[in-house]
C-alpha atoms as a PDB file:
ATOM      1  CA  UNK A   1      34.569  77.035 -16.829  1.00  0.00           C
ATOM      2  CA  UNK A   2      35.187  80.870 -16.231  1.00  0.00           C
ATOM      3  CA  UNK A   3      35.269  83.081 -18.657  1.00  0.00           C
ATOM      4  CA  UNK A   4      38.277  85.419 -18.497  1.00  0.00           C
ATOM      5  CA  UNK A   5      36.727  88.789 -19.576  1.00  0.00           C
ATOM      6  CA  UNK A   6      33.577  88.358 -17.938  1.00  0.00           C
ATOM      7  CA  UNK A   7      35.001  86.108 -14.932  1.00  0.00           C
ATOM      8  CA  UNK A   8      31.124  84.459 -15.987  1.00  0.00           C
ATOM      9  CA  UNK A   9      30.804  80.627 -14.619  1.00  0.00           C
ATOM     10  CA  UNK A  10      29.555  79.233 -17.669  1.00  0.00           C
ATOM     11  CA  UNK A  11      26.564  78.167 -15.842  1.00  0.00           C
ATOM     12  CA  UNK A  12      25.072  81.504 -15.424  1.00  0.00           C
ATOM     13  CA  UNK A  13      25.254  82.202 -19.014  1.00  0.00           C
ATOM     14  CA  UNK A  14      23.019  78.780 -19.153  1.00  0.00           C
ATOM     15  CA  UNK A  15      20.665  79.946 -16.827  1.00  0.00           C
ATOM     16  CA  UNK A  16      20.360  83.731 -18.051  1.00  0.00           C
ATOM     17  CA  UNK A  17      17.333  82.520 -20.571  1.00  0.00           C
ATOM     18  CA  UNK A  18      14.443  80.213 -19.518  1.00  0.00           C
ATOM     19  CA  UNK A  19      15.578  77.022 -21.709  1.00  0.00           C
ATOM     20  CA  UNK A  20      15.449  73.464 -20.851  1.00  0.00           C
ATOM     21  CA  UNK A  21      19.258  73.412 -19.507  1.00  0.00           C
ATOM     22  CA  UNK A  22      18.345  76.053 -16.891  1.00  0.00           C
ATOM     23  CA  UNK A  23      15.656  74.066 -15.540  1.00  0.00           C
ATOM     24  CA  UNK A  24      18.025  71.135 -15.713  1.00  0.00           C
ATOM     25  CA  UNK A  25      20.606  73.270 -13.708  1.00  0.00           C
ATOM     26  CA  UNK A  26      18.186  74.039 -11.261  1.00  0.00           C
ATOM     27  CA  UNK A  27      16.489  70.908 -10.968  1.00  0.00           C
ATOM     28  CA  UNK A  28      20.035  69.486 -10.127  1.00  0.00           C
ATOM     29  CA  UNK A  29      21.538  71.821  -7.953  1.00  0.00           C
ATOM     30  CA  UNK A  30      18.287  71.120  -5.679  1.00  0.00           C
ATOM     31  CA  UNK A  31      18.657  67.809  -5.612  1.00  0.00           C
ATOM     32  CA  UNK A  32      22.218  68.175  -5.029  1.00  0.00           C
ATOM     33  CA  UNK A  33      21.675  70.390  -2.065  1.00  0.00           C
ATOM     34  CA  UNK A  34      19.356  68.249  -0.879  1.00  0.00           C
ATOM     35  CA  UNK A  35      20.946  64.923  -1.218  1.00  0.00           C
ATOM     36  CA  UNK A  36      24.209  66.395   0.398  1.00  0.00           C
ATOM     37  CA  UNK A  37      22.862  67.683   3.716  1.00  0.00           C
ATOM     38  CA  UNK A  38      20.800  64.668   3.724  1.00  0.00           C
ATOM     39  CA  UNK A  39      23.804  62.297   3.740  1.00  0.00           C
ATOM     40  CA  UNK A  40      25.662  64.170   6.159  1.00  0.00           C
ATOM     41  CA  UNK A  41      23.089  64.041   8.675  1.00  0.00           C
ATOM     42  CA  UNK A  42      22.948  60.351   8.576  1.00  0.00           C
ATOM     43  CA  UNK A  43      26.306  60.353   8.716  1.00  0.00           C
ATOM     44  CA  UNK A  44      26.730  62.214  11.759  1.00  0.00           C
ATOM     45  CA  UNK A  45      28.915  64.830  10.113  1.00  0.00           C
ATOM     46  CA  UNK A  46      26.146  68.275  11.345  1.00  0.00           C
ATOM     47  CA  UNK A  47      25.053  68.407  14.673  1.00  0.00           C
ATOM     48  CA  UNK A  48      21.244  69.733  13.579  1.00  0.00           C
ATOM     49  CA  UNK A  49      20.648  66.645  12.667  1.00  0.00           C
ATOM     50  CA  UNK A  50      20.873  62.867  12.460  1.00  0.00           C
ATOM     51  CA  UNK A  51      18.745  59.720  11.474  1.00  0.00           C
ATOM     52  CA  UNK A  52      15.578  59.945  10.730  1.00  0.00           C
ATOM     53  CA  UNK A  53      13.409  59.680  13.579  1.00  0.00           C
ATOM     54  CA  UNK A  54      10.218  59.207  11.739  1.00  0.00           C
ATOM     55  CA  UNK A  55       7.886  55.990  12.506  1.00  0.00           C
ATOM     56  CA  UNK A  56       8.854  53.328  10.190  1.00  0.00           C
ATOM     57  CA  UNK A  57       6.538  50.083   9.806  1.00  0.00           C
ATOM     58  CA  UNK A  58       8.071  47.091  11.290  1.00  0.00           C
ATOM     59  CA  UNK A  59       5.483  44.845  11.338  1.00  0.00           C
ATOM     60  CA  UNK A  60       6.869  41.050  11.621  1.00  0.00           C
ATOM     61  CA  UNK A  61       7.016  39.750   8.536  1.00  0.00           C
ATOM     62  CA  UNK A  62       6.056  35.688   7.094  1.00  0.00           C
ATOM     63  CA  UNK A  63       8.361  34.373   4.556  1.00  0.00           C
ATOM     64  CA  UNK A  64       8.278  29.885   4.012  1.00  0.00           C
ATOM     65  CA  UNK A  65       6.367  30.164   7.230  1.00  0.00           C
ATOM     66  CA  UNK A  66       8.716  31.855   9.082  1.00  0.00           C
ATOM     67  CA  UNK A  67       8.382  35.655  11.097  1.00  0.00           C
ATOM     68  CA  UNK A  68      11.030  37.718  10.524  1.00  0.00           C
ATOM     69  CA  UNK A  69      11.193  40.567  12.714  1.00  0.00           C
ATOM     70  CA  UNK A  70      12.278  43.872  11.667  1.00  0.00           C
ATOM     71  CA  UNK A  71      14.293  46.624  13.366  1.00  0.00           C
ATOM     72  CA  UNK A  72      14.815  50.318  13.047  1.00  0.00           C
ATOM     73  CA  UNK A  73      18.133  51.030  11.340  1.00  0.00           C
ATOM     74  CA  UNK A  74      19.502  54.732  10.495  1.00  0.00           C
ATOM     75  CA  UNK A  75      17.311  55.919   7.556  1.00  0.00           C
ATOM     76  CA  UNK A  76      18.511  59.011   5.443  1.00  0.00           C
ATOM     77  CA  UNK A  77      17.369  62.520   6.466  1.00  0.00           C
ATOM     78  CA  UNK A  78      15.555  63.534   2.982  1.00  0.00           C
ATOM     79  CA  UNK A  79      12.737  65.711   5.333  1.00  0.00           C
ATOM     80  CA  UNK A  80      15.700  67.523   6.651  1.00  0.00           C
ATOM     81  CA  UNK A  81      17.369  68.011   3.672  1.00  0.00           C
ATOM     82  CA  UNK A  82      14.852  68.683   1.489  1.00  0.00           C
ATOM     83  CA  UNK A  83      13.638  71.484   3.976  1.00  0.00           C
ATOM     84  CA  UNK A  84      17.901  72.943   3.821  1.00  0.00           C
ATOM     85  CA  UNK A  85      17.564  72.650   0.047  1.00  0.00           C
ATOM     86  CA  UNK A  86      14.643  74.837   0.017  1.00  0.00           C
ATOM     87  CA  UNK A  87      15.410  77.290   2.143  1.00  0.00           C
ATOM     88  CA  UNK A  88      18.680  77.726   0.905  1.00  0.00           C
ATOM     89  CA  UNK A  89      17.702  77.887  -3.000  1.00  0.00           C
ATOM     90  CA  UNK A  90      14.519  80.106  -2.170  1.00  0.00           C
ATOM     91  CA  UNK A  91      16.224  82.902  -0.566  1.00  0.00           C
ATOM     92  CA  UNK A  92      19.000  82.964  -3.882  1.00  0.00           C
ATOM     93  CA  UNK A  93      15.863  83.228  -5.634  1.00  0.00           C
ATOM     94  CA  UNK A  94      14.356  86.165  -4.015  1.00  0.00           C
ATOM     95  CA  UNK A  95      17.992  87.902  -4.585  1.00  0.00           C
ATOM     96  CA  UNK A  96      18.050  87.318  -8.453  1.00  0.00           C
ATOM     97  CA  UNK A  97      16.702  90.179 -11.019  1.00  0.00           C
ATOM     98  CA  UNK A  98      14.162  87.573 -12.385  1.00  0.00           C
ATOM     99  CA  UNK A  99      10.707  87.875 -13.884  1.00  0.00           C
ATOM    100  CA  UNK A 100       7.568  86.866 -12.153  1.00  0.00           C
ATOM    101  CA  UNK A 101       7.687  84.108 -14.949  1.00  0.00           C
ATOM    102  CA  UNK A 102      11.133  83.039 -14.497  1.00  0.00           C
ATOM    103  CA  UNK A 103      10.646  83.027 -10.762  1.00  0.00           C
ATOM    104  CA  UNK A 104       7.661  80.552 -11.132  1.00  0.00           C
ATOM    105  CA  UNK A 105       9.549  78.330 -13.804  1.00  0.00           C
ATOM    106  CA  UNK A 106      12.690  78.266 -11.490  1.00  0.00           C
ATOM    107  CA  UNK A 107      10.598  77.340  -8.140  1.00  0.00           C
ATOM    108  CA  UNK A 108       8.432  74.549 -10.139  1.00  0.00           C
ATOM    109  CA  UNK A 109      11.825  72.971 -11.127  1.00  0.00           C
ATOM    110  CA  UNK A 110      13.644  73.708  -7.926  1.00  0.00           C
ATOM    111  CA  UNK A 111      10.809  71.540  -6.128  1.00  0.00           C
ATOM    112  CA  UNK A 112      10.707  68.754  -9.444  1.00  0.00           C
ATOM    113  CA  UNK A 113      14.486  68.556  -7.804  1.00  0.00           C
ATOM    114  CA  UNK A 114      13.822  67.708  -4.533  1.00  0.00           C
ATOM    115  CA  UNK A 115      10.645  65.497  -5.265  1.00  0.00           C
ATOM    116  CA  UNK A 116      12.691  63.278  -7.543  1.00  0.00           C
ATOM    117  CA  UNK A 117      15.088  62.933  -4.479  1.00  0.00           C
ATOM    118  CA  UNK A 118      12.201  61.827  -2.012  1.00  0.00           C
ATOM    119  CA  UNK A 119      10.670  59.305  -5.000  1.00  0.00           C
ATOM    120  CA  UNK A 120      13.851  57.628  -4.843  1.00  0.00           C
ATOM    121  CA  UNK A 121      14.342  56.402  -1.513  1.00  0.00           C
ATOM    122  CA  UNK A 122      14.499  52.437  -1.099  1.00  0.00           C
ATOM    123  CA  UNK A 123      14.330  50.460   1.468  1.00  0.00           C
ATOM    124  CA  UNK A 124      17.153  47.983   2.439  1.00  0.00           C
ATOM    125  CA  UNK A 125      17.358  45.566   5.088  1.00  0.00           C
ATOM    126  CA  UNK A 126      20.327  43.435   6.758  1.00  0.00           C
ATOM    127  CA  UNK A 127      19.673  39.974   7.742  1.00  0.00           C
ATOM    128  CA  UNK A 128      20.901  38.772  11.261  1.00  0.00           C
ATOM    129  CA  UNK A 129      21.243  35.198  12.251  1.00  0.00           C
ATOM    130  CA  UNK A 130      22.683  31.687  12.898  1.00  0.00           C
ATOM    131  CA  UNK A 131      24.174  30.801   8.689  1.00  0.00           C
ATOM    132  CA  UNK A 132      22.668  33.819   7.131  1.00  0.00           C
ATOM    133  CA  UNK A 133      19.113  32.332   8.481  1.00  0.00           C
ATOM    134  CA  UNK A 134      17.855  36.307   8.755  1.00  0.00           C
ATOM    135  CA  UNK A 135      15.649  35.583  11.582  1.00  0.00           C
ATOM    136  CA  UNK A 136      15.999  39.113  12.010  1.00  0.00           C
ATOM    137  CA  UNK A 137      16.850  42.165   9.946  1.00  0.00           C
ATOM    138  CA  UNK A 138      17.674  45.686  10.233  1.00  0.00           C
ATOM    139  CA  UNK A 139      16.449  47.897   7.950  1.00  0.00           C
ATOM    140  CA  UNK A 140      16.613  51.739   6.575  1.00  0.00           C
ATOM    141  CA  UNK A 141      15.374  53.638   4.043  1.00  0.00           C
ATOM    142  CA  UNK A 142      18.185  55.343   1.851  1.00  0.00           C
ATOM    143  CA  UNK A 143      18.784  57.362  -0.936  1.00  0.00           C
ATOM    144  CA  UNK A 144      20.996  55.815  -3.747  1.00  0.00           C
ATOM    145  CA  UNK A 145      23.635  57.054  -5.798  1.00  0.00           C
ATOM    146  CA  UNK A 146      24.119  60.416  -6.916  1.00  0.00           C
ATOM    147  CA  UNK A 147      24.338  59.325 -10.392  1.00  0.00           C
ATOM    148  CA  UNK A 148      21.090  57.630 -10.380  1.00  0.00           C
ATOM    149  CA  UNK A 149      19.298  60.677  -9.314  1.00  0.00           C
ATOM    150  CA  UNK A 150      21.060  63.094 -12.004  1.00  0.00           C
ATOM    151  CA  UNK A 151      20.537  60.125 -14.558  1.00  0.00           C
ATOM    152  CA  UNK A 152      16.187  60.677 -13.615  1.00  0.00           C
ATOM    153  CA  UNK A 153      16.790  64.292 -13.626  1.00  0.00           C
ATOM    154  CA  UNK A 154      18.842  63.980 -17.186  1.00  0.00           C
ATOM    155  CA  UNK A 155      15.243  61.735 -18.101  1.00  0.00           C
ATOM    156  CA  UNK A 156      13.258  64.851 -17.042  1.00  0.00           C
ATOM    157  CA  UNK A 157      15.127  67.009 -18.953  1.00  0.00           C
ATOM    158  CA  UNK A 158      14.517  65.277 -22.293  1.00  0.00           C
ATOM    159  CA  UNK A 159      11.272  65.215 -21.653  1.00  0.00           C
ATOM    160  CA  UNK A 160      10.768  68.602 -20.346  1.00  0.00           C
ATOM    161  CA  UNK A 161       7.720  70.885 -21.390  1.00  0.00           C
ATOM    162  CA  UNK A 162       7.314  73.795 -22.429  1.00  0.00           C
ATOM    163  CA  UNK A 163       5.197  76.293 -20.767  1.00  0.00           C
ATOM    164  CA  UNK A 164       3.896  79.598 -20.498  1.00  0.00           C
ATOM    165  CA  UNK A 165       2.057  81.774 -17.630  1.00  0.00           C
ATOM    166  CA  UNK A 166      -1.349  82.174 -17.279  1.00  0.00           C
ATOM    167  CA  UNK A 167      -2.366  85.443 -15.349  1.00  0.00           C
ATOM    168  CA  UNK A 168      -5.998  84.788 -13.236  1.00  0.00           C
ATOM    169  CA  UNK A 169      -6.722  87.726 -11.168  1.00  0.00           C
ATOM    170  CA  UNK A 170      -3.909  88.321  -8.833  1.00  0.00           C
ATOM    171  CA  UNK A 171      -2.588  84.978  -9.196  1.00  0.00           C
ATOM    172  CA  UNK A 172      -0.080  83.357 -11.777  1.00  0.00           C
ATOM    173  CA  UNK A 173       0.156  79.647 -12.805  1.00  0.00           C
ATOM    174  CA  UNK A 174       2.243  77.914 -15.399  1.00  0.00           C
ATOM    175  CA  UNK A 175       0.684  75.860 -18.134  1.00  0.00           C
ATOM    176  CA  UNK A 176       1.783  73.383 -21.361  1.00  0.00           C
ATOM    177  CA  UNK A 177       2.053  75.917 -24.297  1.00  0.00           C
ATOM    178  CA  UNK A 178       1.305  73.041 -26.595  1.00  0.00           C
ATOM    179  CA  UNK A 179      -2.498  71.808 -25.570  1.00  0.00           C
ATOM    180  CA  UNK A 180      -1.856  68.518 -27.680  1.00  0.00           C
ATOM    181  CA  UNK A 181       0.862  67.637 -25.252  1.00  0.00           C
ATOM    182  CA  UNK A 182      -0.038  65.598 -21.413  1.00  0.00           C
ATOM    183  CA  UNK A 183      -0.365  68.195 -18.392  1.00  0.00           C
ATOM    184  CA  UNK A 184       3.017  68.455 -16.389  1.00  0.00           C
ATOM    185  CA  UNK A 185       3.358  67.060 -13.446  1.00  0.00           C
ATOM    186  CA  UNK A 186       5.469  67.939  -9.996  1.00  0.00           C
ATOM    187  CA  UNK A 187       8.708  66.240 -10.847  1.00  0.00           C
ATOM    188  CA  UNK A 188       8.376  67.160 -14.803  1.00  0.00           C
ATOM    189  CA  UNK A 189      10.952  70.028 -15.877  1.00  0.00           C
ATOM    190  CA  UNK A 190       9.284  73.107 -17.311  1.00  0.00           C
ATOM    191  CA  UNK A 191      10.772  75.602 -19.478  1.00  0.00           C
ATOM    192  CA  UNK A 192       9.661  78.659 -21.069  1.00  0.00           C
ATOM    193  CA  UNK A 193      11.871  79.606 -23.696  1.00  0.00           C
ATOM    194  CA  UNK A 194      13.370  77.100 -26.598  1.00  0.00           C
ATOM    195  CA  UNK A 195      17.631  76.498 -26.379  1.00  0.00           C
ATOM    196  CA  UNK A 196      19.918  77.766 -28.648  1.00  0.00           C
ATOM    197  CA  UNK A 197      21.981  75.546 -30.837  1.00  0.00           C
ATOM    198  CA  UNK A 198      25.246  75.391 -28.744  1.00  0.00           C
ATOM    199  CA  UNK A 199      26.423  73.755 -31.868  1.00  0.00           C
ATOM    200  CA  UNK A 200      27.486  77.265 -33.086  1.00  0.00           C
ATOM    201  CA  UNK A 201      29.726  80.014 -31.669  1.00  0.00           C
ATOM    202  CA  UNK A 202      27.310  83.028 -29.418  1.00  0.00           C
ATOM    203  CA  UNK A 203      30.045  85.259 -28.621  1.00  0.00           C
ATOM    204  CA  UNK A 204      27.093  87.714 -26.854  1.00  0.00           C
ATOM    205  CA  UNK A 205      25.879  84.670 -24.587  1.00  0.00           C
ATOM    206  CA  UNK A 206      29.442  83.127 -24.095  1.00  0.00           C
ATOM    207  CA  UNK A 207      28.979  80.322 -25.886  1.00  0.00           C
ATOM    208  CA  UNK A 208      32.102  79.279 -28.015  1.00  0.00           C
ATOM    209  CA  UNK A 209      29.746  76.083 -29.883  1.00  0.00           C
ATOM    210  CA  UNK A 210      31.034  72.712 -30.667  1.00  0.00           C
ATOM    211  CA  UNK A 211      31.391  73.195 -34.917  1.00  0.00           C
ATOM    212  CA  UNK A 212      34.587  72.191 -36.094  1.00  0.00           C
ATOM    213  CA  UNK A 213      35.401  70.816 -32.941  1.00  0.00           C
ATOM    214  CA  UNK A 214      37.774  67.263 -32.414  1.00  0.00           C
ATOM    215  CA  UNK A 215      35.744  64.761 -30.720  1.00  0.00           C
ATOM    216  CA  UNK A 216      35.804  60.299 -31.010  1.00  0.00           C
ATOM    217  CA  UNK A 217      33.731  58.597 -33.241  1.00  0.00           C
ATOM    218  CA  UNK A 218      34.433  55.419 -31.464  1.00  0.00           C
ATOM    219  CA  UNK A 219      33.173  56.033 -27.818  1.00  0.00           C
ATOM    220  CA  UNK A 220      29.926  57.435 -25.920  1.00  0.00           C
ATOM    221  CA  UNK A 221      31.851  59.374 -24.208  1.00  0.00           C
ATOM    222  CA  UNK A 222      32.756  62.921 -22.878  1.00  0.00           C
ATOM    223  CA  UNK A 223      34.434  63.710 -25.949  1.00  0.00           C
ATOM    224  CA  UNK A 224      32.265  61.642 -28.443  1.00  0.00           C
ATOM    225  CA  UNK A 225      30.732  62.637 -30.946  1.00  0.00           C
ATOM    226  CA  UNK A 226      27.407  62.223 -30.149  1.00  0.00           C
ATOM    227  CA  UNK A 227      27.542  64.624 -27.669  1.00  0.00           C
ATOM    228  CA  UNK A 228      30.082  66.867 -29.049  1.00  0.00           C
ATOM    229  CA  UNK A 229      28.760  67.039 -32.167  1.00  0.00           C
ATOM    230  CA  UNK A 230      24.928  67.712 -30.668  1.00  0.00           C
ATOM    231  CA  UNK A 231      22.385  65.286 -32.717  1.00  0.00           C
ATOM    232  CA  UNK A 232      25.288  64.334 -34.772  1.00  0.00           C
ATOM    233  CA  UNK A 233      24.768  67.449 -37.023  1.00  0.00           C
ATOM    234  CA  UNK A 234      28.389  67.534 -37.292  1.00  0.00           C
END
């Protein structure tokens, strides 16, 4: 959505303040980046790149007393992307009127992005032989849906924690604000400032809220109320 005065995607008015949805948004977008260029190269579609040529383990394997052998089938890219993803995304960064805080929150979630894409590969494997016998397969590690990725990333961002940055000498590093809470970790979502409640109208931020809005009691779905009406408050 664009706003008409400010000609504003809504998403930068998301990602003005350190919340929870901007590390969402940029959690996403770097998996998204990622994931695309990825599929494309296995695809064929850029001519940088293709399968990946890595050394996979295709040791024969002993099922009911039988060896199955194992071949080398066009695995997805993620190396390739992933490196794309973060070159792309890093040099935005370095063009963006950020603090040294924000730029630290944005880069930790930028990478949990890409590290939830790499955690998700699976391998698959195609039998070959007389009735289905699979005296041999072919087999590939992939990447799987889209959706399932955003729906970890969507996990991430419930659970997100809060941070702030600790100054050591020269150096910066973020930490949990709350010490009672567990320790982040790589593919966590960090944020440093709390959201607003989109519930209500922000005509400053852009924000027109969800009070008063229509929505359907009777579905989970893009116009439900559940999500409409944000933790059914209304």
């Amino acid at each position: 959505m664009i706003d008409p005065v400010t000609k504003e995607v809504f998403a930068d008015v998301i990602l003005k303040d350190g919340t929870r949805e901007a590390a969402f948004v940029h959690a996403i977008s770097a998996a998204g980046v990622a994931y695309r260029v990825t599929k494309d190269c296995s695809q064929g579609l850029l001519d940088k790149c293709g399968c990946d040529q890595t050394k996979m383990d295709l040791s024969p394997q002993h099922t009911n007393g039988r060896q199955i052998h194992a071949y080398k089938g066009c695995s997805d890219n993620v190396h390739y992307g992933i490196a794309v993803s973060k070159e792309f995304l890093e040099a935005a960064e370095r063009h963006k009127n950020h603090s040294h805080e924000r730029k630290l929150m944005n880069e930790h979630n930028n990478r949990a992005g890409r590290e939830v894409l790499i955690s998700s590969l699976r391998r698959q494997c195609k039998c070959h032989g007389i009735s289905g016998s699979c005296e041999t397969q072919t087999c590939w590690d992939a990447v799987p849906s889209f959706r399932e990725v955003g729906n970890i990333i969507k996990e991430k961002f419930d659970g997100a924690t809060e941070v702030k940055v600790i100054r050591e000498n020269r150096h910066a590093r973020i930490e949990r604000k709350n010490q009672m809470l567990k320790r982040h970790t790589p593919t966590d979502l960090v944020y440093l400032n709390e959201s607003p409640d989109f519930c209500e109208p922000m005509e400053k931020q852009g924000i027109l809220g969800t009070h008063g809005r229509s929505c359907n009691a009777s579905l989970l779905a893009i116009d439900g109320c559940d999500l409409v009406g944000i933790f059914k408050k209304y």
